[in-house]
Protein backbone atom coordinates (compact mmCIF):
# COMPACT_ATOMS: atom_id res chain seq x y z
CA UNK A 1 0.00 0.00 0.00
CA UNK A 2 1.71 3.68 -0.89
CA UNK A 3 1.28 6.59 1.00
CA UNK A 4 -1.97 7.71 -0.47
CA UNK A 5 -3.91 4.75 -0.43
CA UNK A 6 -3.04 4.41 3.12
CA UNK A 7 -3.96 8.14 3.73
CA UNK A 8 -7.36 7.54 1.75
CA UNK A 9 -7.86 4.72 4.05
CA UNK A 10 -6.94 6.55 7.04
CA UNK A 11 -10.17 9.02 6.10
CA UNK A 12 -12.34 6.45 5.39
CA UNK A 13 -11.76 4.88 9.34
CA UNK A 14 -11.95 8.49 10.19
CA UNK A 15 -15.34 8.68 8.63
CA UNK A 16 -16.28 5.22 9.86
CA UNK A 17 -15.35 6.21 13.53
CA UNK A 18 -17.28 9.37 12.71
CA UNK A 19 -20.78 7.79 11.74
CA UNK A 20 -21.41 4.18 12.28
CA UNK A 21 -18.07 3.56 15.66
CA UNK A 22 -18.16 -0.37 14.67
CA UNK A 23 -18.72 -3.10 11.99
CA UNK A 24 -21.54 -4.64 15.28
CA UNK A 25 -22.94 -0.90 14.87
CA UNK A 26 -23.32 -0.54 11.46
CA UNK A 27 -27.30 -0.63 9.95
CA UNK A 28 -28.94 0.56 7.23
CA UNK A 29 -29.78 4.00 8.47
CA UNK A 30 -25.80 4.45 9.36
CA UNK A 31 -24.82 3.26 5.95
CA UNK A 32 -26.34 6.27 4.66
CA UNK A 33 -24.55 8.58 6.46
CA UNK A 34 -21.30 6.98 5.91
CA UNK A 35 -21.53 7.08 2.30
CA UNK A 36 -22.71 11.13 2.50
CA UNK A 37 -19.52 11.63 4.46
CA UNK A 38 -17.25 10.24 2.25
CA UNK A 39 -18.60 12.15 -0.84
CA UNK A 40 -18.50 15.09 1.05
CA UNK A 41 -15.03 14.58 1.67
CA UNK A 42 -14.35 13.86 -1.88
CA UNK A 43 -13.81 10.22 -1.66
CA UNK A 44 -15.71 7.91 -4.14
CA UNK A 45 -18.17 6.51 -2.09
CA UNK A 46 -18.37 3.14 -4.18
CA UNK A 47 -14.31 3.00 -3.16
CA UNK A 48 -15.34 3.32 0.62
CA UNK A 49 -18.09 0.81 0.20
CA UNK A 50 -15.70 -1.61 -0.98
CA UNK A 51 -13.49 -0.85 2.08
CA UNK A 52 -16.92 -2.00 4.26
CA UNK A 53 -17.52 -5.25 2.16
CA UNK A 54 -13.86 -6.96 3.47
CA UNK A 55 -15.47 -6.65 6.71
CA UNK A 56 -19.38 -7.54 6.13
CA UNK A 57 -18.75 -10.55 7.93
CA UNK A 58 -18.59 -8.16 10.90
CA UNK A 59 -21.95 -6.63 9.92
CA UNK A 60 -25.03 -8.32 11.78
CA UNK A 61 -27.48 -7.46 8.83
CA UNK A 62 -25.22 -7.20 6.06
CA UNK A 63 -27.72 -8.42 3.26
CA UNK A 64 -29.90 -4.96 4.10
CA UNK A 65 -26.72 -2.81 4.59
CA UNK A 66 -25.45 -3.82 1.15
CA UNK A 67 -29.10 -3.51 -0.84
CA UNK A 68 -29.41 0.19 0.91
CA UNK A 69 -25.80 1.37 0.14
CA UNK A 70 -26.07 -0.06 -3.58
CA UNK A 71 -29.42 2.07 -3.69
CA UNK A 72 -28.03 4.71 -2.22
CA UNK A 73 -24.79 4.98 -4.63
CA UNK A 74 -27.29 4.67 -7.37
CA UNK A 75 -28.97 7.81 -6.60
CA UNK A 76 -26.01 9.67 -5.55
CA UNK A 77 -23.30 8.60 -7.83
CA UNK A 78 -23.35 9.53 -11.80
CA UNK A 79 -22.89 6.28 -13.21
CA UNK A 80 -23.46 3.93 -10.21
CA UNK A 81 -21.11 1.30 -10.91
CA UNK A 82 -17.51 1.15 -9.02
CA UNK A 83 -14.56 2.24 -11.11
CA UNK A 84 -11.82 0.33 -9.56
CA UNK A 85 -12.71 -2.41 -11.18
CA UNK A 86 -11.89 -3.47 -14.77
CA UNK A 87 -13.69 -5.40 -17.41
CA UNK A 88 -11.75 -7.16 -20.08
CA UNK A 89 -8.61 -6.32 -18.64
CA UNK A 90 -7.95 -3.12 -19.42
């Protein structure tokens, strides 16, 4: 990890601390706020939702987390699909 992925991450835990304190704290209605703070703070909110899936093991209702941060993102985000990821390769 270089320096600015770690310092992206190191907002993101900021943020997380900020809104929902734990993974055992984390519901839909936190979710929401989450993801607000992170766009407000410039930071691609599908990138920090990603950083909340490695740990949706964590998450007591993760199936209704995930559906209301993917419908959030869709109504906040342009295209609503993540951009770290590649298709095709390339």
């Amino acid at each position: 990890m270089n320096d600015f992925e770690s310092s992206i991450e190191s907002k993101i835990e900021r943020i997380w601390d900020n809104t929902c304190q734990s993974f055992q704290n984390c519901t839909s209605s936190n979710i929401q706020s989450f993801l607000q703070e992170c766009l407000e703070n410039q930071i691609d909110p599908q990138f920090c939702m990603s950083w909340v899936e490695q740990h949706k093991s964590e998450i007591p209702d993760w199936n209704s987390v995930s559906e209301t941060s993917l419908n959030w993102i869709n109504q906040h985000t342009s295209t609503g699909s993540p951009y770290p990821f590649k298709e095709n390769g390339y």
